[in-house]
Structures are given as structure tokens and as C-alpha cells.
Protein backbone atom coordinates (compact mmCIF):
# COMPACT_ATOMS: atom_id res chain seq x y z
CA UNK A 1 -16.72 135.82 247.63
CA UNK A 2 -17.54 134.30 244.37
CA UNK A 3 -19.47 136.07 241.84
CA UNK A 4 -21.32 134.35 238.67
CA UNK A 5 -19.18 136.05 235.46
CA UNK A 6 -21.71 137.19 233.71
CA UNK A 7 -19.40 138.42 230.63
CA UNK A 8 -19.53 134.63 229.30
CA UNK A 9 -22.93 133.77 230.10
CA UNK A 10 -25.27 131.88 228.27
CA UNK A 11 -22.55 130.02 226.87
CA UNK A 12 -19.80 129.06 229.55
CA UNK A 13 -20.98 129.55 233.53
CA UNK A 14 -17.48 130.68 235.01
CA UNK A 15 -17.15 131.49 238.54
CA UNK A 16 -14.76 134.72 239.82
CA UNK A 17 -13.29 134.38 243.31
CA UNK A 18 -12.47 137.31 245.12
CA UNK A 19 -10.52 137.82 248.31
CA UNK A 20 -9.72 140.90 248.45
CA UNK A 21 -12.15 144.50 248.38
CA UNK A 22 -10.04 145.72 245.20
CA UNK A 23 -10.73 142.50 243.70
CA UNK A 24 -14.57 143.20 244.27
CA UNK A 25 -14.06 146.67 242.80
CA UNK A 26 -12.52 145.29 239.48
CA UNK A 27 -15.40 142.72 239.23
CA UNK A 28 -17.88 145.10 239.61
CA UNK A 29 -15.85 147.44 237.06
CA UNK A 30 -15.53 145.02 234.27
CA UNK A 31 -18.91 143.54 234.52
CA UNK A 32 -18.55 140.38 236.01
CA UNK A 33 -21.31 141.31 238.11
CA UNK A 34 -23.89 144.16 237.25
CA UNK A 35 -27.36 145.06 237.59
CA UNK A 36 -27.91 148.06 240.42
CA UNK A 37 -28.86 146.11 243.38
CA UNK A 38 -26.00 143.14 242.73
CA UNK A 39 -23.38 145.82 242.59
CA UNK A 40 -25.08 147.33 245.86
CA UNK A 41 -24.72 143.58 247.18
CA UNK A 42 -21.22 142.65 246.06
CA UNK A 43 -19.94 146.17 247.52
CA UNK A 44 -21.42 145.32 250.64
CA UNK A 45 -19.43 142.11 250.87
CA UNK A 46 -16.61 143.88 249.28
CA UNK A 47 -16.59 146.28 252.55
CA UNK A 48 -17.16 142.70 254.41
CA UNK A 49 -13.39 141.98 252.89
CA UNK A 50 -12.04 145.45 253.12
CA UNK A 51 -12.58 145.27 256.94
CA UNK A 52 -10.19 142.55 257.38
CA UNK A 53 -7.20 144.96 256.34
CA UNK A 54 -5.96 148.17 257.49
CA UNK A 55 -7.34 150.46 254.93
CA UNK A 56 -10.82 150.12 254.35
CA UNK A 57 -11.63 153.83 253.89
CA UNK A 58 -9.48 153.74 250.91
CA UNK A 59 -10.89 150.69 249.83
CA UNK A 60 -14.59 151.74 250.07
CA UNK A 61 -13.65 154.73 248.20
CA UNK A 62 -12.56 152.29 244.94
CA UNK A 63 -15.63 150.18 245.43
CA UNK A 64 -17.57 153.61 245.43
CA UNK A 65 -15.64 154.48 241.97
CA UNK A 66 -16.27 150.94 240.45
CA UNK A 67 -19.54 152.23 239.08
CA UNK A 68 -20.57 155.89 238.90
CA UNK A 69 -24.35 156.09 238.19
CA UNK A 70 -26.09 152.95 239.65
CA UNK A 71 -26.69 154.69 243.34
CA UNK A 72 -27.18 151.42 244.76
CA UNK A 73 -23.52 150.98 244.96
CA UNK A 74 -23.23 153.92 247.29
CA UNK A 75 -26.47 153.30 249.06
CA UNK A 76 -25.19 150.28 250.29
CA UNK A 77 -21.34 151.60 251.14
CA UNK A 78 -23.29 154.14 253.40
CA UNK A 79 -25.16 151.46 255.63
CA UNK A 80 -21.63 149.49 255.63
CA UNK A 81 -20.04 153.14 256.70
CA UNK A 82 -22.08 153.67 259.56
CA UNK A 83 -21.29 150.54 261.01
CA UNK A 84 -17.55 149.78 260.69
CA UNK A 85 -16.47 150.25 263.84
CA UNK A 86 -18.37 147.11 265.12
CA UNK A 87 -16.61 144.88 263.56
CA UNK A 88 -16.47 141.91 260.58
CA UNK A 89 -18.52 139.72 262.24
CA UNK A 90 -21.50 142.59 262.28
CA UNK A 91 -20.34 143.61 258.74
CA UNK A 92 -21.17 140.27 257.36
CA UNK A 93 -24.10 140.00 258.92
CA UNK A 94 -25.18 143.57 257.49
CA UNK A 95 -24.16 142.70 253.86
CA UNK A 96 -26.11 139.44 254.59
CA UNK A 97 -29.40 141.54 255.42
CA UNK A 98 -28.80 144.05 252.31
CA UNK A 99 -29.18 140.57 250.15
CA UNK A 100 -32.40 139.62 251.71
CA UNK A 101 -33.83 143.10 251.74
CA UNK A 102 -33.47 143.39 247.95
CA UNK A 103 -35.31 139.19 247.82
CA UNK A 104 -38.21 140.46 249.88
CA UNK A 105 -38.59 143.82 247.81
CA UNK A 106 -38.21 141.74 244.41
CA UNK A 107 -41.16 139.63 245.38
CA UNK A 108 -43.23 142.69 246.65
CA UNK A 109 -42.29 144.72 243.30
CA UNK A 110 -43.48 141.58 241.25
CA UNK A 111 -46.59 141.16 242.70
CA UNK A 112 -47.58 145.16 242.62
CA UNK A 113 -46.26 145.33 239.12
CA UNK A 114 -48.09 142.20 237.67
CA UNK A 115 -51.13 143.90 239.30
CA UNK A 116 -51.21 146.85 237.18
CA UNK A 117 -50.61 145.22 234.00
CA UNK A 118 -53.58 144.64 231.21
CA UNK A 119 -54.98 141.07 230.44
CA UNK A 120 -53.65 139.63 227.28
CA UNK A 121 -51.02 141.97 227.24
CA UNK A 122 -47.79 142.32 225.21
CA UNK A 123 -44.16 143.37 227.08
CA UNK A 124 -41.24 144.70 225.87
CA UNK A 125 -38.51 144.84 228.24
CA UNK A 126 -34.82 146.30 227.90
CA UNK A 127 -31.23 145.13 228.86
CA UNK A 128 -31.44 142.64 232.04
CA UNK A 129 -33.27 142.67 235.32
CA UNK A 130 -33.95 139.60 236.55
CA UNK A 131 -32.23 137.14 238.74
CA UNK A 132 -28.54 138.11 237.67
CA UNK A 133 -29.04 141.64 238.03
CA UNK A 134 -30.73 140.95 241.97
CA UNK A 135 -30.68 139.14 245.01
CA UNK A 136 -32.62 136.75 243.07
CA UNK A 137 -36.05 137.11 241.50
CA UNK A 138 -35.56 140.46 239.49
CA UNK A 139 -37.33 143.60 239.20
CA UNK A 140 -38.55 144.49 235.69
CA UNK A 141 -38.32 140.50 234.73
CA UNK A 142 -39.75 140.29 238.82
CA UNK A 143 -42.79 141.57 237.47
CA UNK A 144 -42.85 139.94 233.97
CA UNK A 145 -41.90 136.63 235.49
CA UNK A 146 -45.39 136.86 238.06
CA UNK A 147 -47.24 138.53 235.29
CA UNK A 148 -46.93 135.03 233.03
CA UNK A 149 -47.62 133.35 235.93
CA UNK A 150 -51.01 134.86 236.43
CA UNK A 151 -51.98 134.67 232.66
CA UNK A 152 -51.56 138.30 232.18
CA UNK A 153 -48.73 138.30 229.82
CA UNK A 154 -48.78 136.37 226.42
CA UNK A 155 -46.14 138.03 223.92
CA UNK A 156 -42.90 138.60 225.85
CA UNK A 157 -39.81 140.45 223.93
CA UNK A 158 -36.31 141.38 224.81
CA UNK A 159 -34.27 144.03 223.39
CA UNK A 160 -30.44 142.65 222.57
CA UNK A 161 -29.02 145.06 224.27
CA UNK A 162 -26.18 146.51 222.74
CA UNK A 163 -23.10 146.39 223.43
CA UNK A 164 -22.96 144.06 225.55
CA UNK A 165 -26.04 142.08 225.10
CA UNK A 166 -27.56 141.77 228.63
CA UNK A 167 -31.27 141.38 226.91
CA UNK A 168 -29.82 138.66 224.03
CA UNK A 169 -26.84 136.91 226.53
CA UNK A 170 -28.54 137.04 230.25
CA UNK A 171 -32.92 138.02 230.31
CA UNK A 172 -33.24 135.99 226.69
CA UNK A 173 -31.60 132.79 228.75
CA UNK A 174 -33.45 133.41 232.20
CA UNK A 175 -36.70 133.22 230.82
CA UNK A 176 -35.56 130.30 228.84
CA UNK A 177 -33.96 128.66 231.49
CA UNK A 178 -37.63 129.22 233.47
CA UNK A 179 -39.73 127.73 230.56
CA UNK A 180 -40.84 131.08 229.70
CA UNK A 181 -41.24 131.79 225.95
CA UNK A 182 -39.52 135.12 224.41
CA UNK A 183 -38.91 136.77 221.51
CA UNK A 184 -35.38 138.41 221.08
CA UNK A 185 -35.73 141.62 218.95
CA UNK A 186 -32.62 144.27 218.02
CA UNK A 187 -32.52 147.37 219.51
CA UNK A 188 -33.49 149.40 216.24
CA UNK A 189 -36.45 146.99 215.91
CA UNK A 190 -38.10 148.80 219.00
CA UNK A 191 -40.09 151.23 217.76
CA UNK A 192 -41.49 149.23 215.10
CA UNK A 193 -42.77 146.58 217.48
CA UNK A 194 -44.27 149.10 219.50
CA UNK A 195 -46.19 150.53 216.34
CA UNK A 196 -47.05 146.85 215.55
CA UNK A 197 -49.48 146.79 218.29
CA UNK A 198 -48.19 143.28 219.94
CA UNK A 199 -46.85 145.19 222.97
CA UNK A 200 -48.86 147.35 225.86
CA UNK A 201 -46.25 147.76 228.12
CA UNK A 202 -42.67 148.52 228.09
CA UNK A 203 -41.32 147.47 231.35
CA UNK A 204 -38.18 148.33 232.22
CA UNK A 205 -35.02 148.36 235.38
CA UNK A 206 -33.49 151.29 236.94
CA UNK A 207 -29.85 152.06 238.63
CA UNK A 208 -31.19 155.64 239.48
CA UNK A 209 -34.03 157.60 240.01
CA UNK A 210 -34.05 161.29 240.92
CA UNK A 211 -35.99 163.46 243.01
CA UNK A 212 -38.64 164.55 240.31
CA UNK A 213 -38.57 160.64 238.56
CA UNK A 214 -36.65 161.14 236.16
CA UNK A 215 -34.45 157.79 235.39
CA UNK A 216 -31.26 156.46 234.76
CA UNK A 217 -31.28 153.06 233.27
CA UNK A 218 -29.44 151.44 230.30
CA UNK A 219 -28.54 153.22 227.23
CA UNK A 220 -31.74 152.79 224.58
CA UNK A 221 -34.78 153.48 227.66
CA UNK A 222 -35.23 156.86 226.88
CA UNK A 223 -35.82 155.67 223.28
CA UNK A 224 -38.15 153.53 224.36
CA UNK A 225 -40.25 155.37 226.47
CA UNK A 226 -40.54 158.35 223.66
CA UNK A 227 -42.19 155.63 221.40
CA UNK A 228 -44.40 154.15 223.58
CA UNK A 229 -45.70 157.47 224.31
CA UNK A 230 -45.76 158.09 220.87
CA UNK A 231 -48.11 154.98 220.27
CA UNK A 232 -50.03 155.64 223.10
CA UNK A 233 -49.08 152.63 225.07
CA UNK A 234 -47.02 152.62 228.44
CA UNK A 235 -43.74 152.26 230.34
CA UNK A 236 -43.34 150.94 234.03
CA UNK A 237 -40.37 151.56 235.64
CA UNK A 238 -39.97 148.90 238.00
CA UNK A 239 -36.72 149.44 240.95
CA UNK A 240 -36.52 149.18 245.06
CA UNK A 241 -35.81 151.82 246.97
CA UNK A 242 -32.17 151.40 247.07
CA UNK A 243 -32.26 153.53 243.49
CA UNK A 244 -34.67 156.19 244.27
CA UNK A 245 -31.87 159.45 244.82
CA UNK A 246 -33.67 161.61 246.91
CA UNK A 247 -30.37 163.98 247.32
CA UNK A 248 -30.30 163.81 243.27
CA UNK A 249 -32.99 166.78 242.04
CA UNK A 250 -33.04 165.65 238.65
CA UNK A 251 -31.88 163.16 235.91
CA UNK A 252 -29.38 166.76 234.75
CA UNK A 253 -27.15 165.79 238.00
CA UNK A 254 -27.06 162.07 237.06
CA UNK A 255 -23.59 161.44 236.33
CA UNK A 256 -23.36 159.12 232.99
CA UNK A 257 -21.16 156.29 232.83
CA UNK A 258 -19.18 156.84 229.26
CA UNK A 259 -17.30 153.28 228.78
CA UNK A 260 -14.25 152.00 226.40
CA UNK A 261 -14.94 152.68 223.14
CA UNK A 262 -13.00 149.60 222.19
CA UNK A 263 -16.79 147.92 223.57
CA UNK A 264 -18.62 149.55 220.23
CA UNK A 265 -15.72 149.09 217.90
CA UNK A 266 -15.10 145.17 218.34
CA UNK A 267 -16.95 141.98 219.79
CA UNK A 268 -15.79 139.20 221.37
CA UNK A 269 -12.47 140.36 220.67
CA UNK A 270 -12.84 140.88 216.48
CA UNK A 271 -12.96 144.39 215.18
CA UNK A 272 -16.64 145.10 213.48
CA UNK A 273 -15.66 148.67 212.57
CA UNK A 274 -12.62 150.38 210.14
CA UNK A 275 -9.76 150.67 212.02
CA UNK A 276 -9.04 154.48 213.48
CA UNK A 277 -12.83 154.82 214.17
CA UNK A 278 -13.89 156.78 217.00
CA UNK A 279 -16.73 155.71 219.00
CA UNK A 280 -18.92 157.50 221.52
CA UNK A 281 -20.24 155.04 224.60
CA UNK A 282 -22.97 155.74 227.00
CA UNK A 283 -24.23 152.85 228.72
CA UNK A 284 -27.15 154.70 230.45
CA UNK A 285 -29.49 157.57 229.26
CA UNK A 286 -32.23 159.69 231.42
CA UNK A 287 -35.90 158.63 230.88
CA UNK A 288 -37.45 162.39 232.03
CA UNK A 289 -40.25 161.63 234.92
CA UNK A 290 -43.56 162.81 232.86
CA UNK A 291 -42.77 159.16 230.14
CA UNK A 292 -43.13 157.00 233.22
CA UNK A 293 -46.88 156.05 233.75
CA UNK A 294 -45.90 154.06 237.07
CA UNK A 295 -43.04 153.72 238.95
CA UNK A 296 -43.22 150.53 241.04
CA UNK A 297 -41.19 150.54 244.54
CA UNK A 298 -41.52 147.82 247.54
CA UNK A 299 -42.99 150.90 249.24
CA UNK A 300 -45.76 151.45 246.72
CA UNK A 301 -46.55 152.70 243.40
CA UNK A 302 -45.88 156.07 241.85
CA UNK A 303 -48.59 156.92 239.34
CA UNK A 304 -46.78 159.22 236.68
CA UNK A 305 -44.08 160.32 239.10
CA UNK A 306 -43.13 163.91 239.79
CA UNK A 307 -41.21 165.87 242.30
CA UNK A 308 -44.41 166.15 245.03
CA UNK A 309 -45.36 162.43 244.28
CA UNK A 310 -41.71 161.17 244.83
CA UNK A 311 -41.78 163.30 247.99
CA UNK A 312 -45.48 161.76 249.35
CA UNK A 313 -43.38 158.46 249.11
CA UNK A 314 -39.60 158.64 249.82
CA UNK A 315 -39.36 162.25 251.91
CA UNK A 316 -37.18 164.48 250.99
């Protein structure tokens, strides 16, 4: 399987081969691929690989570990699971329909989403969503990407993203590579955009969602969607079903993903703090249910989700 690395993007488009289901696991681990439904994707195929050796148990269970909080990554170990004693052949074809699931519900989250936007509206969006981070349309950028296309949108901007950049390095150079016009904004910037009045809408990813709505996405959402409430303005939360954790009961029992410090303390490879500096690195946050105003699914829309809502949609 080869997987677009994504660490060098916009600058150098390098391609990682992998043969093997460990191999998968370390991609998946250092970023090479990311975004919750690619990881769900590449582990698929990585179970494709696993099942050509004599321990695929013990290699699903390092593809599980890879990632800890996007749920998409186990979601789609599960369906591989349930199915391994039928062979590679029906493996691959398996992993093949996980891809096209996640197309289909990227096109039916755009269209929903771009629905329930205002005309002449402003969107801020945060870290990246879009075709990298997908089967290949995108689910916040999904919608923001149809929303432009209808007319609806006119003031797109992206958060940088730190640290790794996903909104400067990867949604910044979709839309450009699309012909869409954006404006890249850091991450502190945020709130004083959103006061500015140039943006209605935050619109944002997810790599889990709990039972009552409460969300899991990357590090700086939560921020966001306490200023936007703040200003009276609102936040869609945009992800397939793959992400919504029914067997999660709130964003509490979302385990957070605490990465290398060494990621705050240098970048690309020079140190940008003193050296003996300690560091603290999060790289998701919980976004509690009641600062969503709409949670949009391929199965329908969530008006300001809660535990009975989620329910009426997903079951229990």
C-alpha cells in the first residue's frame, strides 16, 4: 500500500510504501497519514496485509494502538475482525468498501452541511479535513468546498494549526490547489476574527464523538467553539458515522492522545524553545455537546446534540 506522506506536504509530495501491517501501524503513528476516516482506511488495508502472515491478531492489536482517540481506527479493525476467517481475497474487498463508504458519506455530509449554512457567510475552519484526511472529498472542507460552490460562502479562513500545521501545510494548499481563495490566520488570532464579525460559522472535523455529543477533535476546537458562542455565532461539527462512539458516554472517557514533546519544542528539526524546557502536548481537546449547534452525519443532522438526540439517530 502506498500512502501520500503528508509530513512534507505542500512542499515535496513523497510517497510511503508499505508491505507489511506494522509498517501501516508506524505510518499511521508518525503521521504520514492522518485524519479519522484515512486512519480507519489505511488500518483496514493494514489488516488486508496482516492477513497474509501468521499473526494478525497481534498485528491488529498494533494497528489498534497506532492512534488512541480517533475511533475510526477501531471501527474499522472491528468490521475487518468479524470477517477474517474468509480470507484475503474478501479482506481486500472489505477494506475496498470501507473507502467508498466514507466517498459516498463525504458527498452526502457536504451537501447537508452546505444546506444549513447562511448566504454571504464567513467560515472559519480548524486543522485539516478535506481530501487528505478522507476517502476523498472531506468532511468539514466537504461542506466548505460545496458551500463555495453554491455561492454561500465568501470569506474562507484556516487556522495554522499548531504543531504540526495541518490548517497552514495541507487545508491552506487543498483549497488552493482547487482555486478556492483562503485566508491563513494563527491559532491565537481566532477569537479575534470571530469578534471581527467576518465569520458566521466555525466548521469544524471530528475523530470522536460520544454518546451525549460531546467531541474529540484537534487540540484548539474547544477554544473555538467557546468564542463563537461567546459572539453569538455558530459551530458545525461535520463527521460520518464511523466517529460517532455510541459505547463512549461522554467526552470524560475519551482517551487523549498526549504526543512528543520534542513536536512543541522544535520545528522542522531546529529548536524554537531554551534548551531543558518541558512541554505539555495534547493534540485533541473535548468540545462539550451543548457548543455544537449541528452535528452533520451521512445519516442526518443533529440539531444541538444531546444524549436523547444522539440516541433518536445512532441507537444506543
Amino acid at each position: 500500500m502506498e500512502l501520500l506522506d503528508q509530513r512534507h506536504l505542500p512542499h515535496a509530495v513523497n510517497w510511503v510504501c508499505c508491505r507489511t501491517a506494522l509498517e501501516v501501524a508506524e505510518a499511521i503513528r508518525a503521521l504520514v497519514v492522518r485524519g479519522a476516516p484515512a486512519i480507519g482506511i489505511a488500518a483496514a488495508y493494514g489488516a488486508v496485509l496482516a492477513s497474509r502472515g501468521d499473526h494478525f491478531e497481534e498485528e491488529l492489536s498494533l494497528l489498534r494502538a497506532a492512534r488512541p482517540t480517533a475511533v475510526n481506527l477501531m471501527w474499522a479493525l472491528d468490521r475487518m475482525a468479524a470477517i477474517a476467517n474468509r480470507g484475503t481475497d474478501r479482506l481486500l474487498a472489505e477494506a475496498r468498501t470501507i473507502e467508498q463508504e466514507d466517498l459516498i458519506a463525504n458527498q452526502r455530509m457536504a451537501e447537508w452541511g452546505a444546506e444549513r449554512l447562511d448566504k454571504d457567510c464567513g467560515v472559519l475552519t480548524h486543522c485539516n479535513t478535506g481530501s487528505l484526511a478522507t476517502a476523498g472529498l472531506g468532511t468539514a472542507l466537504g461542506v466548505i468546498r460545496y458551500g463555495y460552490a453554491a455561492g454561500k460562502i465568501q470569506r474562507i479562513f484556516a487556522g495554522e494549526s499548531r504543531p504540526w500545521l495541518q490548517g497552514a501545510r495541507l487545508t491552506a494548499w487543498e483549497l488552493s490547489e482547487d482555486g478556492i481563495p483562503v485566508q491563513l490566520i494563527a491559532d491565537a488570532a481566532a477569537a479575534h476574527l470571530l469578534r471581527s464579525g467576518q465569520v458566521q460559522w466555525v466548521v469544524v472535523g471530528a475523530d470522536r464523538i460520544a454518546a451525549n455529543g460531546d467531541v474529540a477533535n484537534k487540540i484548539g476546537t474547544y477554544a473555538l467553539a467557546l468564542a463563537a458562542r461567546h459572539h453569538s455565532l455558530h459551530t458545525m461539527v461535520v463527521a460520518a458515522s464511523s466517529s460517532i462512539d455510541m459505547r463512549t458516554p461522554n467526552g470524560d472517557a475519551i482517551p487523549i492522545e498526549l504526543r512528543d514533546p520534542e513536536e512543541l519544542l522544535t520545528y522542522a528539526g531546529q529548536a524554537v524553545a531554551p534548551l531543558g524546557v518541558a512541554a505539555w502536548n495534547p493534540v485533541f481537546d473535548i468540545t462539550p455537546a451543548e457548543l455544537v449547534d449541528v452535528l452533520v452525519t451521512e445519516k442526518g443532522l443533529v440539531e444541538h446534540p444531546n444524549s436523547a438526540r444522539m440516541h433518536d439517530l445512532f441507537g444506543a
